[in-house]
Protein backbone atom coordinates (compact mmCIF):
# COMPACT_ATOMS: atom_id res chain seq x y z
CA UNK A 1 0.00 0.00 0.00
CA UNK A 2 1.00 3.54 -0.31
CA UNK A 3 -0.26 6.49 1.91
CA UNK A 4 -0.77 10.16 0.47
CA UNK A 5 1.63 12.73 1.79
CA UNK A 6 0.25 16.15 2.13
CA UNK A 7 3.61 18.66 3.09
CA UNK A 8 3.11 21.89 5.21
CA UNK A 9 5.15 24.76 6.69
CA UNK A 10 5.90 25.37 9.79
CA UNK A 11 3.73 28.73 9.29
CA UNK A 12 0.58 27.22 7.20
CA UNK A 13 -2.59 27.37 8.32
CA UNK A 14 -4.22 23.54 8.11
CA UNK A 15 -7.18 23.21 5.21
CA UNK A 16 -9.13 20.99 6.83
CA UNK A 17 -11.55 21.09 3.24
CA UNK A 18 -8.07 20.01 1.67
CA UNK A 19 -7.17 17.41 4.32
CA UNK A 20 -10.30 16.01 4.33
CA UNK A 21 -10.72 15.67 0.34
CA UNK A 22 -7.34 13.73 0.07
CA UNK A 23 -8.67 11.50 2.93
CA UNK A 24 -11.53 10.41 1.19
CA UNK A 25 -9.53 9.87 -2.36
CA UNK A 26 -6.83 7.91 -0.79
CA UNK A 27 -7.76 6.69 2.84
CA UNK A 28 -4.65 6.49 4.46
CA UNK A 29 -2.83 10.11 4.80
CA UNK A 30 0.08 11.26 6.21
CA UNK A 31 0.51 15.07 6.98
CA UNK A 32 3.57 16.30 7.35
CA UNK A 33 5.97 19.31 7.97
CA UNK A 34 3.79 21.48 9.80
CA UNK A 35 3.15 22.61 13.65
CA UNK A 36 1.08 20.32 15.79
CA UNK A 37 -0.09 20.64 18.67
CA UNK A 38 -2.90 19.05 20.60
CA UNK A 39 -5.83 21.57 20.13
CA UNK A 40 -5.20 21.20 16.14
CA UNK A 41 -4.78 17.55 16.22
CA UNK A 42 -8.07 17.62 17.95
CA UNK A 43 -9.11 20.21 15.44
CA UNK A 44 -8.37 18.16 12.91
CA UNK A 45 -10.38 15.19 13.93
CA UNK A 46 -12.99 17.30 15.12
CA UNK A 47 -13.83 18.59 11.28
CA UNK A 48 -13.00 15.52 9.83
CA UNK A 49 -15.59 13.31 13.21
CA UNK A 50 -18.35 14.24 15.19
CA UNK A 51 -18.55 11.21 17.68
CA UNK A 52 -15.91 9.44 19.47
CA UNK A 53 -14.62 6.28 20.80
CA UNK A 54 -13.89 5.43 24.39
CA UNK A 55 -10.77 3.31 24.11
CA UNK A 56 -11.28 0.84 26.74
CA UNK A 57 -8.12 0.43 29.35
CA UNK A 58 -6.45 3.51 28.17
CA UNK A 59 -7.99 6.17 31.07
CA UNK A 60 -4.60 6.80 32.61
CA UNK A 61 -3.36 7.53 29.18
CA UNK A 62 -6.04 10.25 28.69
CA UNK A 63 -4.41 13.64 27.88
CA UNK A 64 -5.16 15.91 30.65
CA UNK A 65 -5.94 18.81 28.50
CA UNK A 66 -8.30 18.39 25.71
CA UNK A 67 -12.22 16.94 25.03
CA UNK A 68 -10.59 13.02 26.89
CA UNK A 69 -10.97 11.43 23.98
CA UNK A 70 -6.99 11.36 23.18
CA UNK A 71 -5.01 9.29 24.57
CA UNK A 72 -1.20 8.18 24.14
CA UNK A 73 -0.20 4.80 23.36
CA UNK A 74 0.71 1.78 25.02
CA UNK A 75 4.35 2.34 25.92
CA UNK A 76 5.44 -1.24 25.53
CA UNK A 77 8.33 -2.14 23.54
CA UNK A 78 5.86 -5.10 21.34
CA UNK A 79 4.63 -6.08 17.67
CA UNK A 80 1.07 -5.42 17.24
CA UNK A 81 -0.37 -6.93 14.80
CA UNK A 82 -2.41 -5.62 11.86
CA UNK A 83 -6.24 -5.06 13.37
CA UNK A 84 -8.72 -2.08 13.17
CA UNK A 85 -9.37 -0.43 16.49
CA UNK A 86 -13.03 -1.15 18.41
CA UNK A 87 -13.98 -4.21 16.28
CA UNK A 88 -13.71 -7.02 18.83
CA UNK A 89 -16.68 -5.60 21.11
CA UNK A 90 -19.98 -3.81 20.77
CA UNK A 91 -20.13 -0.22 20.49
CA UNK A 92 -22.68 2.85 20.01
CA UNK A 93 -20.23 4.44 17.36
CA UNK A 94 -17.67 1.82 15.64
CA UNK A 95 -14.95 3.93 14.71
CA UNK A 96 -14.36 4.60 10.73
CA UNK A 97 -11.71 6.95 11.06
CA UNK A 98 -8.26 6.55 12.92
CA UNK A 99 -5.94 9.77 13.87
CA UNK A 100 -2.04 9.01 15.23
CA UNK A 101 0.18 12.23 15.89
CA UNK A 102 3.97 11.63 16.92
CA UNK A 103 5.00 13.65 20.01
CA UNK A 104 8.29 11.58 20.14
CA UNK A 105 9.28 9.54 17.46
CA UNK A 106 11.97 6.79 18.88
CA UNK A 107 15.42 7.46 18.48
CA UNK A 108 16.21 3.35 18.36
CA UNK A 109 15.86 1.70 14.80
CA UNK A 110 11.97 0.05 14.78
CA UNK A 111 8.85 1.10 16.39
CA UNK A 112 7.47 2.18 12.88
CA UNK A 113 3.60 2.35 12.88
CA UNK A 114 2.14 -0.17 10.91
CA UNK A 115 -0.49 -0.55 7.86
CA UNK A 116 -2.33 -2.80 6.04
CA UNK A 117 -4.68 -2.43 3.15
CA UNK A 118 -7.75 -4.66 3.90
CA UNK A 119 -8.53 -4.98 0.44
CA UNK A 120 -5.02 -6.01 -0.62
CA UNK A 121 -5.13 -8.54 2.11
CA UNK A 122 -8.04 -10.03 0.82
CA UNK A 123 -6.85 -10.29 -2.44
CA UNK A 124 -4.13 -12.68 -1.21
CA UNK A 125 -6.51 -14.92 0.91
CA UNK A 126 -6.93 -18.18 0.12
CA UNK A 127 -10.39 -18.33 -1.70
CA UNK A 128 -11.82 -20.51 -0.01
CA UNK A 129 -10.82 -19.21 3.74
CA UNK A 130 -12.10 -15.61 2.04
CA UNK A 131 -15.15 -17.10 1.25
CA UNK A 132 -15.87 -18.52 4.78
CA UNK A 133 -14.74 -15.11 6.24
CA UNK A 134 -16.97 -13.25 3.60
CA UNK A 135 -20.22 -15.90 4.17
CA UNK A 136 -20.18 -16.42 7.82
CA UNK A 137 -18.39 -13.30 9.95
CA UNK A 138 -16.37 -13.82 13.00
CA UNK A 139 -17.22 -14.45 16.75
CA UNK A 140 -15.28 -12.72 19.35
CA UNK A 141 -15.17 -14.61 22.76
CA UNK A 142 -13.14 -12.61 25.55
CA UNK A 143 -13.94 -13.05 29.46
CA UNK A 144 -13.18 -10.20 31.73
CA UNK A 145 -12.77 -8.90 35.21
CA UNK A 146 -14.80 -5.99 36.31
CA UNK A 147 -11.60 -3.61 35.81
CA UNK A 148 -11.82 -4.24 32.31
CA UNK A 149 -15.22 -4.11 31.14
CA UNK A 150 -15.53 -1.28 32.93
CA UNK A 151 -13.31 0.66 31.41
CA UNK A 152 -14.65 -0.71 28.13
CA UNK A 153 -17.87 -0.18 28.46
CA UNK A 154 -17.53 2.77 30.77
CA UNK A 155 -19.77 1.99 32.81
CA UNK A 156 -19.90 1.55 36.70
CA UNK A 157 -21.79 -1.52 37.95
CA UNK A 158 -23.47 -4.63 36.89
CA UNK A 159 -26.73 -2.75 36.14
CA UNK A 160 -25.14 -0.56 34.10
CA UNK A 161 -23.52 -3.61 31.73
CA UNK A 162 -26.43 -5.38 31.21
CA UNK A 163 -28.13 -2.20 30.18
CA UNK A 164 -25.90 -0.97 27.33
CA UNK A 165 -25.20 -4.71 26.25
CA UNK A 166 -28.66 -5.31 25.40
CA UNK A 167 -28.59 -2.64 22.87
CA UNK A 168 -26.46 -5.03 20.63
CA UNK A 169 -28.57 -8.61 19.83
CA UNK A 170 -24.88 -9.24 18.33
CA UNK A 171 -23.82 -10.19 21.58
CA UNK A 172 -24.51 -12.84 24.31
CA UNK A 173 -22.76 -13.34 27.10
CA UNK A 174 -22.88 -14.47 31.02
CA UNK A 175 -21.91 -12.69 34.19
CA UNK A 176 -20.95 -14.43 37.42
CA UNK A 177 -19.16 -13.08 40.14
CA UNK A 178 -18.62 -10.24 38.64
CA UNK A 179 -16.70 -12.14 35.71
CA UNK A 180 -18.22 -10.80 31.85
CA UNK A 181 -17.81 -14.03 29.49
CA UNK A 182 -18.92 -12.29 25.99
CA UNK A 183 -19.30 -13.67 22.39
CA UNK A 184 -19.73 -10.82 20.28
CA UNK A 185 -20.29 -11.80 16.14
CA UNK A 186 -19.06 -9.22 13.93
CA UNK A 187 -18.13 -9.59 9.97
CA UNK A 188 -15.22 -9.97 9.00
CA UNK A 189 -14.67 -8.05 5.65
CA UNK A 190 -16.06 -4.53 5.19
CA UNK A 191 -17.17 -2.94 2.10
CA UNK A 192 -15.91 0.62 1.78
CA UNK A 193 -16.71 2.82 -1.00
CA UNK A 194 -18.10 -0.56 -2.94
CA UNK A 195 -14.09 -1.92 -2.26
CA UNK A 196 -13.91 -4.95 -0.17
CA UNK A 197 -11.45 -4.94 2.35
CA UNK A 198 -10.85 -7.91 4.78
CA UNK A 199 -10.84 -5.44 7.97
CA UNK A 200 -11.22 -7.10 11.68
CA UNK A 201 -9.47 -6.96 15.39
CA UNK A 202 -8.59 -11.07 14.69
CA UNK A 203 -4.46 -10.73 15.14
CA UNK A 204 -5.16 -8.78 18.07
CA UNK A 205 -7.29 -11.17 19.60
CA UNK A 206 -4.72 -14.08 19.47
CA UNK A 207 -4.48 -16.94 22.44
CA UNK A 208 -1.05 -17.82 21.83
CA UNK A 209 0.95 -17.47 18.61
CA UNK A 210 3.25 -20.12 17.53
CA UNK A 211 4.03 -18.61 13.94
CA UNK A 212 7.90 -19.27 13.51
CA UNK A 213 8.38 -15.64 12.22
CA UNK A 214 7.21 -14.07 15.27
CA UNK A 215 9.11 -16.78 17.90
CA UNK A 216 11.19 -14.52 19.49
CA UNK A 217 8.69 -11.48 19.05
CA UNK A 218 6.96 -9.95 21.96
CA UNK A 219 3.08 -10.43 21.32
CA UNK A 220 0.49 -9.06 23.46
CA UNK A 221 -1.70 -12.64 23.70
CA UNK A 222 -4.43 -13.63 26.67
CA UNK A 223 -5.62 -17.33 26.53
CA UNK A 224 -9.54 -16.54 27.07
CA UNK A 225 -9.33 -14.79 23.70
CA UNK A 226 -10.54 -16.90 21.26
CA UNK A 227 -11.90 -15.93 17.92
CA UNK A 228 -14.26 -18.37 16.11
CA UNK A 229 -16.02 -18.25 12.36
CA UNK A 230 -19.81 -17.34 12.28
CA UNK A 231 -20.67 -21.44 12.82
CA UNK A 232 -18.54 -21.72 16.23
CA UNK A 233 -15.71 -23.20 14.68
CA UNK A 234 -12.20 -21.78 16.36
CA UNK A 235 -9.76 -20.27 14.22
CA UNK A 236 -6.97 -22.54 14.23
CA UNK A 237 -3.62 -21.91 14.24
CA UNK A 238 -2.94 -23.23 10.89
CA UNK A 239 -5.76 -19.84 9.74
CA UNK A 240 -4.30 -17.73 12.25
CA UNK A 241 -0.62 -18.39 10.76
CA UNK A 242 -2.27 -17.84 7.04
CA UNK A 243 -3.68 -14.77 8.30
CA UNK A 244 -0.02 -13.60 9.67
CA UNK A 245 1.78 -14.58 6.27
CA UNK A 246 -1.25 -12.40 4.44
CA UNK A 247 -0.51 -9.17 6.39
CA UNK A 248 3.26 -9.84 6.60
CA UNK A 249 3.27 -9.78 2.36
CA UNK A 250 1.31 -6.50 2.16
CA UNK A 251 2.56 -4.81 5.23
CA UNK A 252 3.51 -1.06 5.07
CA UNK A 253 6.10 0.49 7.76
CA UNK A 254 5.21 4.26 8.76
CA UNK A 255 8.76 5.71 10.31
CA UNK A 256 7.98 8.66 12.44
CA UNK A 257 9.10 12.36 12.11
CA UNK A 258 8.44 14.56 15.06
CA UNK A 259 5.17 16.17 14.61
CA UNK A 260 3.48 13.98 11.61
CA UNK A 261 -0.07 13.18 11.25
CA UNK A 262 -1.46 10.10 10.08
CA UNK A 263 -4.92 9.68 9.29
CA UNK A 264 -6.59 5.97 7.44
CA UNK A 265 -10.01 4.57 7.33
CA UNK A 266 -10.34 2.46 10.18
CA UNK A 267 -12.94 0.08 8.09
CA UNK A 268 -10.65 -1.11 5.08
CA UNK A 269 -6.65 -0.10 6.71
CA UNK A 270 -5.46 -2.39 9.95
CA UNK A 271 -2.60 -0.99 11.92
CA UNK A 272 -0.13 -1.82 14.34
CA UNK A 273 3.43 -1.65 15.50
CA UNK A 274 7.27 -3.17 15.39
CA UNK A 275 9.14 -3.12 18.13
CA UNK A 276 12.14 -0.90 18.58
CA UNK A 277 15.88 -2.44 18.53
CA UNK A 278 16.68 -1.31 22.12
CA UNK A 279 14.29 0.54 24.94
CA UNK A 280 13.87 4.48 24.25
CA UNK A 281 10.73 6.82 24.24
CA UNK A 282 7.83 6.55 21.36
CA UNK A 283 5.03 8.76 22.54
CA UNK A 284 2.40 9.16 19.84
CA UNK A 285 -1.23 10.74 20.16
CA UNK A 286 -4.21 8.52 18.68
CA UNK A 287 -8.11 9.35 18.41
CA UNK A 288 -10.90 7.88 17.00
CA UNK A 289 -13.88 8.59 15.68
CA UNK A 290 -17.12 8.23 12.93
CA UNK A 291 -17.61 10.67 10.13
CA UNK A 292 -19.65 13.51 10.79
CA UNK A 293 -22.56 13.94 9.46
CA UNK A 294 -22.58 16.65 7.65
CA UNK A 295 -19.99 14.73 5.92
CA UNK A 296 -21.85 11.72 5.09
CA UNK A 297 -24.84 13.57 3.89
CA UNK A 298 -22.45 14.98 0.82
CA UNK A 299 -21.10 11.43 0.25
């Protein structure tokens, strides 16, 4: 994949009408050369969105200045692999647009941002594992401890959970103890813009990876994850490993500059991260949100 550049001055004044127009031609942009600060990186998303996601588990990342709906990034020295943020749980407003700002860029080699086109990925998909994806969706199954959902959910008490889950016949679950046990069925492939793009939070729902490329790569994996296809069957690891040697062929590495802005479409580009050759800062910005209206009345 390629992303648009769009260069600045130090002294320009954004176009957000410009910004915005390039998005929706190309769907993954990169602006660069300009000032940024947090009020116009908000600014930014706030012409381009007019609802918000609540990242679940990232409160103490929360900027303390600002609307609270940017936060920083896990500071982890990991791989992420490719996924689309918000699809692995229900949600009022799914996210169709991703922001990332670099505060810090790291000084090691690695760390790059990165990005995957889900159409090109589904283009390399063997048919008949795209066909399954593209027939049947994907079932979610993730069990947590009040802490987490939560902060995922933000919402307070038991009460509270059961309310906003029942909004979403998409999901079933069971609560005991205290302990959420969810299966949440979601597709798998998006169509954006009448292009197909294989677009999901799978490789970031992983119970274990055993994929020989990654064996000495620090993976964020949790056992109780579990992703299956729309029938129930699990994801083995024999798909999982496909799935890994798909993103790994089309994969795209952003390298930071101080102050760049990258903006994709959350429904057809993944994202993730490398990890960095020896422990230094990376501090990046990220905020997500769905299209305003206004916006999607002119489509």
């Amino acid at each position: 994949m390629r992303i648009h550049i769009l260069k600045q001055t130090p002294d320009e004044t954004i176009d957000f009408a410009r910004l915005y127009s390039a998005y929706q031609k190309h769907g993954a942009i990169l602006l660069r050369g300009g000032t940024m600060n947090l009020e116009k990186f908000e600014a930014i998303a706030n012409y381009f969105c007019d609802r918000f996601h609540h990242v679940g588990g990232r409160s103490a990342m929360r900027q303390d200045q600002g609307d609270g709906f940017t936060t920083g990034v896990w500071a982890g020295n990991m791989d992420k692999l490719a996924h689309t943020e918000g699809s692995y749980r229900p949600a009022i407003h799914r996210p169709d647009t991703a922001f990332f700002c670099c505060v810090v860029p790291p000084s090691a080699s690695g760390g790059e941002t990165t990005l995957f086109d889900g159409a090109e990925m589904l283009q390399h998909l063997p048919k008949d594992l795209a066909r399954r994806f593209r027939e049947q969706g994907i079932i979610y199954e993730m069990t947590w401890q009040p802490e987490r959902w939560s902060a995922e959910f933000d919402v307070e008490n038991e009460v509270q959970l059961r309310e906003y889950l029942a909004r979403f016949p998409e999901a079933r679950y069971s609560l005991e103890n205290g302990t959420l046990h969810l299966f949440y069925s979601a597709p798998a492939i998006f169509s954006v813009d009448g292009v197909d793009a294989f677009a999901n939070g799978i490789l970031n729902h992983l119970p274990a990876i055993d994929h020989p490329a990654y064996a000495h790569s620090t993976i964020y994996t949790k056992p109780s994850n579990r992703v299956s296809f729309g029938d129930g069957e699990p994801l083995s690891s024999e798909v999982y490993n496909q799935l890994i040697d798909v993103q790994d062929k089309v994969i795209y590495k952003h390298q930071w500059q101080k102050l760049d802005v990258v903006i994709i479409n959350n429904l057809r580009y993944m994202h993730g991260r490398t990890t960095t050759s020896e422990e230094c800062e990376r501090t990046l910005l990220s905020r997500f949100g769905k299209t305003a209206q206004r916006h999607r009345a002119d489509a």
